[in-house]
Protein backbone atom coordinates (compact mmCIF):
# COMPACT_ATOMS: atom_id res chain seq x y z
CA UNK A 1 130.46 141.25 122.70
CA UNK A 2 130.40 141.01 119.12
CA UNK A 3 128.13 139.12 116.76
CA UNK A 4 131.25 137.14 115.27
CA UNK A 5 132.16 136.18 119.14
CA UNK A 6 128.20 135.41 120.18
CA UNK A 7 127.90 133.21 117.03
CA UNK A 8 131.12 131.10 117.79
CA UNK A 9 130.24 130.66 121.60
CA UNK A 10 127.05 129.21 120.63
CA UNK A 11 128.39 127.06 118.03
CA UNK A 12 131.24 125.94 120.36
CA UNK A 13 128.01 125.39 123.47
CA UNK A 14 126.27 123.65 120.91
CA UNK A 15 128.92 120.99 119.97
CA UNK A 16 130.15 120.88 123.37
CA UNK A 17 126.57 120.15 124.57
CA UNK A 18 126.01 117.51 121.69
CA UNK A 19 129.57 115.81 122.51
CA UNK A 20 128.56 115.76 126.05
CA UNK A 21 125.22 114.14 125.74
CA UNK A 22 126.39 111.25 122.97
CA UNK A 23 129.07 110.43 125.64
CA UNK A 24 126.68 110.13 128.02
CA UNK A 25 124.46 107.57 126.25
CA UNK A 26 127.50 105.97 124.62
CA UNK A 27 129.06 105.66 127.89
CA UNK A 28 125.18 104.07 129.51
CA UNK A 29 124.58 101.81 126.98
CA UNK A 30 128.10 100.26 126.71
CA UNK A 31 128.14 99.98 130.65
CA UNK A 32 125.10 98.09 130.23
CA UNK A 33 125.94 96.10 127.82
CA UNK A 34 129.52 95.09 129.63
CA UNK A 35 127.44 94.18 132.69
CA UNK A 36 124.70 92.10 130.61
CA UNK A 37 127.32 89.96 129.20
CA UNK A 38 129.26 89.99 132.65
CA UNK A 39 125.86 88.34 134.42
CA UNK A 40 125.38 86.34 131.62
CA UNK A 41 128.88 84.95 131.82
CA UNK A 42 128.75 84.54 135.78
CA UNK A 43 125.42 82.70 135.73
CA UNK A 44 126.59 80.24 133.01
CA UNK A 45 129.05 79.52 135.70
CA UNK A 46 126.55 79.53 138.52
CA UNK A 47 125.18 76.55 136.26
CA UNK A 48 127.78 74.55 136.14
CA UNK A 49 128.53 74.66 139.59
CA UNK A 50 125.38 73.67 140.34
CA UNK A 51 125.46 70.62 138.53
CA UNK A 52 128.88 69.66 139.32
CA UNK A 53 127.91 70.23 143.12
CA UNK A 54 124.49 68.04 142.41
CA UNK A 55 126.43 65.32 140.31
CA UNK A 56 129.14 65.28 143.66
CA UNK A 57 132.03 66.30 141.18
CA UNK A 58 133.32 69.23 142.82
CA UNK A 59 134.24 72.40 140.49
CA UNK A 60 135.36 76.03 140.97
CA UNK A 61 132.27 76.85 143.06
CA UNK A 62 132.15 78.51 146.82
CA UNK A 63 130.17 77.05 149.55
CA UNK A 64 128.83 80.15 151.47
CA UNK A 65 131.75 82.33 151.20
CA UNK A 66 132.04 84.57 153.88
CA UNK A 67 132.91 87.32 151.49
CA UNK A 68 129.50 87.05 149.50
CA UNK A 69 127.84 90.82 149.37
CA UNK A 70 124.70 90.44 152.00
CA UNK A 71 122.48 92.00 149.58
CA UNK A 72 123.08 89.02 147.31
CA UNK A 73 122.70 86.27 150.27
CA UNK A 74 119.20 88.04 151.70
CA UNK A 75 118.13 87.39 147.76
CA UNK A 76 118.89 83.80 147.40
CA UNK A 77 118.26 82.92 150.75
CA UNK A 78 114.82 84.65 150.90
CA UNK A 79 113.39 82.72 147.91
CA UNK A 80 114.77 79.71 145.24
CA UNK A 81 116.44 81.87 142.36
CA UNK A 82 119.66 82.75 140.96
CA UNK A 83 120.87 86.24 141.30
CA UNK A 84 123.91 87.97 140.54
CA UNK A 85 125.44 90.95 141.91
CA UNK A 86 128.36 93.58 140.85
CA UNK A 87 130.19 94.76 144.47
CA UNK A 88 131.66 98.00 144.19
CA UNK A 89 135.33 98.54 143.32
CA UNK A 90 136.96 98.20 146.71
CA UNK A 91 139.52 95.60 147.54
CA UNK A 92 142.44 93.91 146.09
CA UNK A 93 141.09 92.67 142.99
CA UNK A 94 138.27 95.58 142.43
CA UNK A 95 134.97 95.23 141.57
CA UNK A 96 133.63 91.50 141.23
CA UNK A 97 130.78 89.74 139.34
CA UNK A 98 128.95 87.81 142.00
CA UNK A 99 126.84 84.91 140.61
CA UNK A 100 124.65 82.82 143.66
CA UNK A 101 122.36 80.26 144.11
CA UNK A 102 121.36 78.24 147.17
CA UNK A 103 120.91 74.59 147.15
CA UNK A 104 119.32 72.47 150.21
CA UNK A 105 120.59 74.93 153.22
CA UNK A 106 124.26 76.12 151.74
CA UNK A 107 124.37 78.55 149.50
CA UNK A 108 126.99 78.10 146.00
CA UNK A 109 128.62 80.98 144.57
CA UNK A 110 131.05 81.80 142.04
CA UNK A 111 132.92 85.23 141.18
CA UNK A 112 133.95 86.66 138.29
CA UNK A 113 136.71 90.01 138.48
CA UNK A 114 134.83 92.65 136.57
CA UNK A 115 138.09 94.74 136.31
CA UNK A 116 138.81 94.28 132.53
CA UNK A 117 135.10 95.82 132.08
CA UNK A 118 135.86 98.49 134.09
CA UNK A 119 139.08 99.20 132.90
CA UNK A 120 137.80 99.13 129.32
CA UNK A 121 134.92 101.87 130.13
CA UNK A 122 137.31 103.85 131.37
CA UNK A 123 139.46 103.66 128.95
CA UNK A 124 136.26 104.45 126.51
CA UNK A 125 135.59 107.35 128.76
CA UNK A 126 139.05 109.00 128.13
CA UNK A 127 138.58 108.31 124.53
CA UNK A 128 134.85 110.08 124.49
CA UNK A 129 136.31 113.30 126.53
CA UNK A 130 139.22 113.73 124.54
CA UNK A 131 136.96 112.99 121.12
CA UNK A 132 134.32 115.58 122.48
CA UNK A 133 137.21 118.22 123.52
CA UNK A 134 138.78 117.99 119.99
CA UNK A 135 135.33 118.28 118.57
CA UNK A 136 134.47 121.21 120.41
CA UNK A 137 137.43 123.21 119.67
CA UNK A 138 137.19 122.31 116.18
CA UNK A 139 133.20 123.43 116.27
CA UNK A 140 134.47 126.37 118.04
CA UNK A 141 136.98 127.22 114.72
CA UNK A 142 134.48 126.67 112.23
CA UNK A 143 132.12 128.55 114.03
CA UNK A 144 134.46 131.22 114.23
CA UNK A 145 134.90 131.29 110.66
CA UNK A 146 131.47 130.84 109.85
CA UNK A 147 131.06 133.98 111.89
CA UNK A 148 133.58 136.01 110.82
CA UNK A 149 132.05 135.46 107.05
CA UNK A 150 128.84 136.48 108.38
CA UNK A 151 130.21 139.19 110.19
CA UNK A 152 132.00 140.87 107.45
CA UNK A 153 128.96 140.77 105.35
CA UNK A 154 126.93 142.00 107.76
CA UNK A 155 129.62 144.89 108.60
CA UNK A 156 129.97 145.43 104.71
CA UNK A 157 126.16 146.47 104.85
CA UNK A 158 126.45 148.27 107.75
CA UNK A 159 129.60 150.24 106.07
CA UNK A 160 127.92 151.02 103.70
CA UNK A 161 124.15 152.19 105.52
CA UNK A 162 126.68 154.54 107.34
CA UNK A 163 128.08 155.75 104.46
CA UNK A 164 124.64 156.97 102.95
CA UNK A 165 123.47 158.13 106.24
CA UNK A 166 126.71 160.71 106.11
CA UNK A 167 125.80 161.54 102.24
CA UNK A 168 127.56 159.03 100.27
CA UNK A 169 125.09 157.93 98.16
CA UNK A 170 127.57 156.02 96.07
CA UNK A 171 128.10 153.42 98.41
CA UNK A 172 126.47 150.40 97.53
CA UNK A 173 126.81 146.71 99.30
CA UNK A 174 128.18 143.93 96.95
CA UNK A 175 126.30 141.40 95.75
CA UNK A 176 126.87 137.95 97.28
CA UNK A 177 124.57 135.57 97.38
CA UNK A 178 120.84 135.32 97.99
CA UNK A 179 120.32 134.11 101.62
CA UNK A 180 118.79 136.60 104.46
CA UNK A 181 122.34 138.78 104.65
CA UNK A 182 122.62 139.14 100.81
CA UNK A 183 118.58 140.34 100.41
CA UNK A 184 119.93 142.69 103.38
CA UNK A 185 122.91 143.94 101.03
CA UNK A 186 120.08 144.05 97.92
CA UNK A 187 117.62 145.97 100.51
CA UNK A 188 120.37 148.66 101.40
CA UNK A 189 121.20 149.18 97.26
CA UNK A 190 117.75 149.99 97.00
CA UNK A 191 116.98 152.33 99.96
CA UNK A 192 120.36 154.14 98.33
CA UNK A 193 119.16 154.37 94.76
CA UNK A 194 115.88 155.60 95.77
CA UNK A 195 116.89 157.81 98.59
CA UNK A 196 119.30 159.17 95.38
CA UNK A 197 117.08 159.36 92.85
CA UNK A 198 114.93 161.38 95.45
CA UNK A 199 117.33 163.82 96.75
CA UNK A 200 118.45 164.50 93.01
CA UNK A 201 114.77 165.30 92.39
CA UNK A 202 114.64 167.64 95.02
CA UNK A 203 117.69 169.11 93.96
CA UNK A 204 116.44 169.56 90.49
CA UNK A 205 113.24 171.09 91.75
CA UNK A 206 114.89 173.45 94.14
CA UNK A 207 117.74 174.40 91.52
CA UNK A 208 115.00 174.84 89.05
CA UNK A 209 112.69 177.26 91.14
CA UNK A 210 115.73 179.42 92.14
CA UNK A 211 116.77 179.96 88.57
CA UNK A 212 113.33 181.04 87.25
CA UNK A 213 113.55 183.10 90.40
CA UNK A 214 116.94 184.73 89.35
CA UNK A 215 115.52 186.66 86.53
CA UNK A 216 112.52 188.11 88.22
CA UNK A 217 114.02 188.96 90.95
CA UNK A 218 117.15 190.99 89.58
CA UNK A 219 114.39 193.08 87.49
CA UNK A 220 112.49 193.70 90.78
CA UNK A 221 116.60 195.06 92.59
CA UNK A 222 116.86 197.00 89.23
CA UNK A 223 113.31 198.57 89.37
CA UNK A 224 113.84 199.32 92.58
CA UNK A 225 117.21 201.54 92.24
CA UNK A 226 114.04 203.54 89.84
CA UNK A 227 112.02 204.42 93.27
CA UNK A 228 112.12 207.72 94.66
CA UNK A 229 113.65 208.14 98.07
CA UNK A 230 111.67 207.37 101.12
CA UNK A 231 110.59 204.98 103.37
CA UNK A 232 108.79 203.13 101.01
CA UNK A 233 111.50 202.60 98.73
CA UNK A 234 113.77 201.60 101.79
CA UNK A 235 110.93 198.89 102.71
CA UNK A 236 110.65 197.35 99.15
CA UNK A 237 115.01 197.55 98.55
CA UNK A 238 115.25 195.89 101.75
CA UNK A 239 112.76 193.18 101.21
CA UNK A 240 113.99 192.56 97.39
CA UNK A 241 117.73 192.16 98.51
CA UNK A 242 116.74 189.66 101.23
CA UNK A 243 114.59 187.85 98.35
CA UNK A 244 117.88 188.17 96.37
CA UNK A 245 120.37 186.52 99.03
CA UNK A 246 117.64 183.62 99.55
CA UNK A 247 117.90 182.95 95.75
CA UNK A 248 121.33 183.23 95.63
CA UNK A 249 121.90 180.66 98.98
CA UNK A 250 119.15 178.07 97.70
CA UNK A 251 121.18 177.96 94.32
CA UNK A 252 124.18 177.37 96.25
CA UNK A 253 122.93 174.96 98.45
CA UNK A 254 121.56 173.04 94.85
CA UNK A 255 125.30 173.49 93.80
CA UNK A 256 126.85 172.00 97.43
CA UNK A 257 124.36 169.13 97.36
CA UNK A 258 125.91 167.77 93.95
CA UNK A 259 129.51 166.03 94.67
CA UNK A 260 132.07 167.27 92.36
CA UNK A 261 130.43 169.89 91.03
CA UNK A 262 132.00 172.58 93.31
CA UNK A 263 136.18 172.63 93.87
CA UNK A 264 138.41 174.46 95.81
CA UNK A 265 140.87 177.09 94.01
CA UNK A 266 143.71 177.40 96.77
CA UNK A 267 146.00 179.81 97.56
CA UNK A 268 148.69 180.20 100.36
CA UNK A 269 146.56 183.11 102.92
CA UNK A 270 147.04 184.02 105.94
CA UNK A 271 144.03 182.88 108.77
CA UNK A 272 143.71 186.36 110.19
CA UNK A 273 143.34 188.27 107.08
CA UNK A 274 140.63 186.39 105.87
CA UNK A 275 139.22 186.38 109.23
CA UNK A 276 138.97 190.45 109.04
CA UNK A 277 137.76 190.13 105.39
CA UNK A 278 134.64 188.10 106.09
CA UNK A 279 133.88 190.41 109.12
CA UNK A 280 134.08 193.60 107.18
CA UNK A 281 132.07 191.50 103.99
CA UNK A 282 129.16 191.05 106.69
CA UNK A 283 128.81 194.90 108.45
CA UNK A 284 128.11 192.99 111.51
CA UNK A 285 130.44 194.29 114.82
CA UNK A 286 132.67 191.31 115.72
CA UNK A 287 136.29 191.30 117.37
CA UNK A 288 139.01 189.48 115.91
CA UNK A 289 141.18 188.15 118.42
CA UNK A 290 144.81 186.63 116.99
CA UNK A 291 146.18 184.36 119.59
CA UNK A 292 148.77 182.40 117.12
CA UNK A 293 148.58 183.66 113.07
CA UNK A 294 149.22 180.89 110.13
CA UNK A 295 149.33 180.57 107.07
CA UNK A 296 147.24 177.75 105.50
CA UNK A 297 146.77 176.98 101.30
CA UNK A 298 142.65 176.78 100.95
CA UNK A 299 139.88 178.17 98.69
CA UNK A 300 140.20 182.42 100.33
CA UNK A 301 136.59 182.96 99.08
CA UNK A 302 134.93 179.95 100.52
CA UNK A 303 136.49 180.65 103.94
CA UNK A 304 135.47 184.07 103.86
CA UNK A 305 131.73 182.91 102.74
CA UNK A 306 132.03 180.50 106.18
CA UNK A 307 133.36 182.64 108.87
CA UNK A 308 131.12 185.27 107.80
CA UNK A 309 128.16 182.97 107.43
CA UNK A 310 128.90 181.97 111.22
CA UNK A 311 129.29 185.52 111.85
CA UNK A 312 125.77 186.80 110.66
CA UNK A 313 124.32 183.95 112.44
CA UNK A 314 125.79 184.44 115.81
CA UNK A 315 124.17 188.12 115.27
CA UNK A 316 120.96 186.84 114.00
CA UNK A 317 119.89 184.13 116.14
CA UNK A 318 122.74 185.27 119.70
CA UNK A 319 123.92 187.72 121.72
CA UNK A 320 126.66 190.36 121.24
CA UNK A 321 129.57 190.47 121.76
CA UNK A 322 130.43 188.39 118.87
CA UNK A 323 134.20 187.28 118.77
CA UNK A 324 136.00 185.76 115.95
CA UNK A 325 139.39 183.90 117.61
CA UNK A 326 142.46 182.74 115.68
CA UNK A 327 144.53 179.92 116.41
CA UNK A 328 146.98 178.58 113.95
CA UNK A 329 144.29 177.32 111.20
CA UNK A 330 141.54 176.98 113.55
CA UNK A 331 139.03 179.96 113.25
CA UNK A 332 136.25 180.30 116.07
CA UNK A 333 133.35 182.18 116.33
CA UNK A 334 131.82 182.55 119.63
CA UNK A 335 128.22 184.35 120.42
CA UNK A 336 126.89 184.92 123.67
CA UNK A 337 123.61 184.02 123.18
CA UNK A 338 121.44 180.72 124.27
CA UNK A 339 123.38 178.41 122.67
CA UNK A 340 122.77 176.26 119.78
CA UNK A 341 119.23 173.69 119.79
CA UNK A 342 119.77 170.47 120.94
CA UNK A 343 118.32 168.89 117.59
CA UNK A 344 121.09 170.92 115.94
CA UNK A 345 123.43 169.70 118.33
CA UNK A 346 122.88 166.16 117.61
CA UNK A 347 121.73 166.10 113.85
CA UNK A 348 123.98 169.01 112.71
CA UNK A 349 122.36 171.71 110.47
CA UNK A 350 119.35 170.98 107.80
CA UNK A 351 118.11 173.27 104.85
CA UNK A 352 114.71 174.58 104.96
CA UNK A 353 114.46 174.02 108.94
CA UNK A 354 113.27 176.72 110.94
CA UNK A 355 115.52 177.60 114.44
CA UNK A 356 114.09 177.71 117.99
CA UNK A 357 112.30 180.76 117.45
CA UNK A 358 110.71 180.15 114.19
CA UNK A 359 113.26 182.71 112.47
CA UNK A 360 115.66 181.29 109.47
CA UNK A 361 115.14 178.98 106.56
CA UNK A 362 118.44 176.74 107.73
CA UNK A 363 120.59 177.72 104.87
CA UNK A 364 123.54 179.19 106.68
CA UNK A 365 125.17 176.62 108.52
CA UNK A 366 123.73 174.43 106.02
CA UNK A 367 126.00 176.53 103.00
CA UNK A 368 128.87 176.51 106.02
CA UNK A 369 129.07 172.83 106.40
CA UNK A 370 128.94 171.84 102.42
CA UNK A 371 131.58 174.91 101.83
CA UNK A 372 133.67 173.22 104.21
CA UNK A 373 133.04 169.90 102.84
CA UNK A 374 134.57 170.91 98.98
CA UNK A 375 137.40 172.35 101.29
CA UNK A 376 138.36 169.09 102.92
CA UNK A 377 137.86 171.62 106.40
CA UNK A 378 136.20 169.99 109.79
CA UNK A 379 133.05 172.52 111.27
CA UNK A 380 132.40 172.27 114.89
CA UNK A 381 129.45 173.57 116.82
CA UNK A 382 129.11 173.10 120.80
CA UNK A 383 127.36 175.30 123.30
CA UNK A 384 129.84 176.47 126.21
CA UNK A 385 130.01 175.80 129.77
CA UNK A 386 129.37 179.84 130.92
CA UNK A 387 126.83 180.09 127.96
CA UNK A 388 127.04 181.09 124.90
CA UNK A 389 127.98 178.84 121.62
CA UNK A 390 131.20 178.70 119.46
CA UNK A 391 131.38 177.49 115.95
CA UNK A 392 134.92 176.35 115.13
CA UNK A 393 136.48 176.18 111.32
CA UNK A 394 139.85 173.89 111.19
CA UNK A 395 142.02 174.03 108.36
CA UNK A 396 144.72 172.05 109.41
CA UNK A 397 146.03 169.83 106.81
CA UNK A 398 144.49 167.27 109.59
CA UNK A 399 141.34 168.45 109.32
CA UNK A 400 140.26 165.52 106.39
CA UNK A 401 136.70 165.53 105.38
CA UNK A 402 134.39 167.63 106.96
CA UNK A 403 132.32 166.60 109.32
CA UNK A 404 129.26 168.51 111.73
CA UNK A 405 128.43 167.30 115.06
CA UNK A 406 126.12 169.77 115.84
CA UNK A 407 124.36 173.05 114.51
CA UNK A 408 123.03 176.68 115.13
CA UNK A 409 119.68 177.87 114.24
CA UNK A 410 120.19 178.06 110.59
CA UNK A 411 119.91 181.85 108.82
CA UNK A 412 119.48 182.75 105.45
């Protein structure tokens, strides 16, 4: 049940509750008041026929009427007052105003039909439930309204939280009003601009590092094609090249991180070619398995830089035999190793986050997921039933923004 629902059943509970209890009293203090007057009436009559019986003139009065309520005789019989007494609605003429005294050894009465009362409370009843009904439903619509106003504000800030939390740090919640919900709205802008500002710092820092980085490090690849052959120089080229890749992903990373800085250049390829590109780029051994060809129009060398990112880090971090399936425009690459973390799994892939075994600086899947981003492309990672873990790349026209529901443990 939804806040906008919640908020207009208690508004509607709330009149109904305040309809019912001012009917109540209304209803009380009007009977009351109906059978105040009605005694006072019936004992101004009781007085009369008292004096007409003392003064011997006769009058409307009844000389102990057999129909006189025996609650009302006990009273005036018992002791020298005048009492009055409403019988319950039950013969002919309904309920009756009873007015008694008793004088010598016979008692005098006189009656009074209290039907017009009663007909007029009920009458005011009908009138009070059908006053309280409208009122409710029309508490009921305004509440509703009231809620959906709130709701939509509240969902506009909520739109927009989610928004950031998937990397749009443009979003931003608009400005209305300054009750609780609109400082909400004001609280989200500024978690956004300083979550921006932050993440642009980073970005600057990283961006910055890795270019004063470039420089050294191609003189160190270039000193080392000076080395003599051995094992030495094998050691140090090996260890420079790696330093080389991990400049040349953090700078790409820095590049990925900034919207609109990277775009696609598309061409009409066919899936499986590219497929058997990126496998030969990497060196790694990996099948290519062509259950339905396609043809898609995409960005060739940032699909190549994915499949064999997922490629290297199915070898890195899995099992062999690695397989690389086509289907149409959906490219998957299956390992058959542990499987992918469950942190991955439900937080997708993060830069600079070591995998299960302490091995990886997160920057694959990271570079996969923002390369699929600029190309509109969906990434998929999910661990499979007989073990193992497949990464799937669609490039259906379908596909929309890219989204990751899960990740490997990253590799360089």
């Amino acid at each position: 049940m939804g806040l906008r629902t919640k908020t207009a059943l208690v508004i509607a509970l709330t009149t109904a509750l305040a309809a019912a209890v001012i009917g109540f009293l209304v209803h009380h203090r009007t009977a009351e008041n109906q059978q105040q007057n009605a005694r006072t009436a019936v004992d101004d009559l009781l007085v009369e026929a008292l004096h007409d019986a003392a003064s011997g003139t006769g009058g409307s009065a009844l000389l102990d009427p057999p129909e006189l309520p025996a609650a009302l005789r006990r009273a005036v019989t018992e002791r020298p007052v005048r009492a009055t007494y409403l019988s319950a609605p039950g013969g002919a003429d309904g309920p009756v105003m009873w007015a008694a005294a008793r004088q010598g050894d016979e008692v005098i009465a006189v009656r009074r039909s209290y039907a017009p009362q009663a007909r007029a409370l009920a009458d005011l009843d009908r009138v009070l439930l059908g006053s309280g009904m409208a009122t409710t439903v029309l508490g009921c619509a305004l509440g509703g309204g009231a809620a959906a106003v709130i709701g939509r504000r509240i969902g506009a800030s909520a739109k927009a939280a989610r928004q950031i939390a998937d990397g749009d740090l443009t979003a931003r919640v608009r400005r209305a009003g300054k009750d609780e919900i609109g400082q909400l709205g004001a609280a989200v802008n500024t978690m956004a601009d300083a979550l921006n500002d932050r993440l642009e710092a980073e970005r600057r820092v990283t961006a910055d590092i890795a270019h004063e980085l470039r420089t050294p490090v191609a003189g160190l690849v270039t000193a080392t094609g000076l080395l003599p052959p051995g094992r030495p120089t094998e050691l140090v080229t090996t260890s420079v090249t790696a330093l080389r890749d991990l400049v040349e992903d953090v700078l790409e990373v820095a590049r990925l991180d900034v919207p609109g800085v990277e775009q696609a250049d598309c061409a009409d390829v066919l899936v499986s070619a590219l497929a058997e590109r990126a496998v030969r780029r990497t060196g790694k051994a990996a099948e290519v398995r062509v259950v339905r060809d396609g043809t898609v129009r995409t960005d060739p060398r940032r699909v190549e830089r994915i499949i064999a990112n997922l490629v290297s880090n199915a070898h890195r971090h899995a099992a062999p035999p690695v397989v690389v399936e086509v289907a149409g425009p959906v490219v998957g690459v299956r390992d058959h190793g542990p499987g992918f973390p469950d942190a991955l799994l439900s937080e997708g892939p993060r830069r600079f986050r070591t995998g299960a075994r302490g091995r990886g600086l997160g920057l694959g899947l990271t570079i996969v997921v923002g390369q699929a981003r600029v190309l509109g492309a969906r990434v998929r990672f999910e661990n499979l039933p007989g073990g193992g873990a497949r990464a799937t790349l669609d490039l259906g026209p379908a596909a929309g923004a890219a989204s990751s529901s899960a990740g490997d443990e990253d590799a360089a």
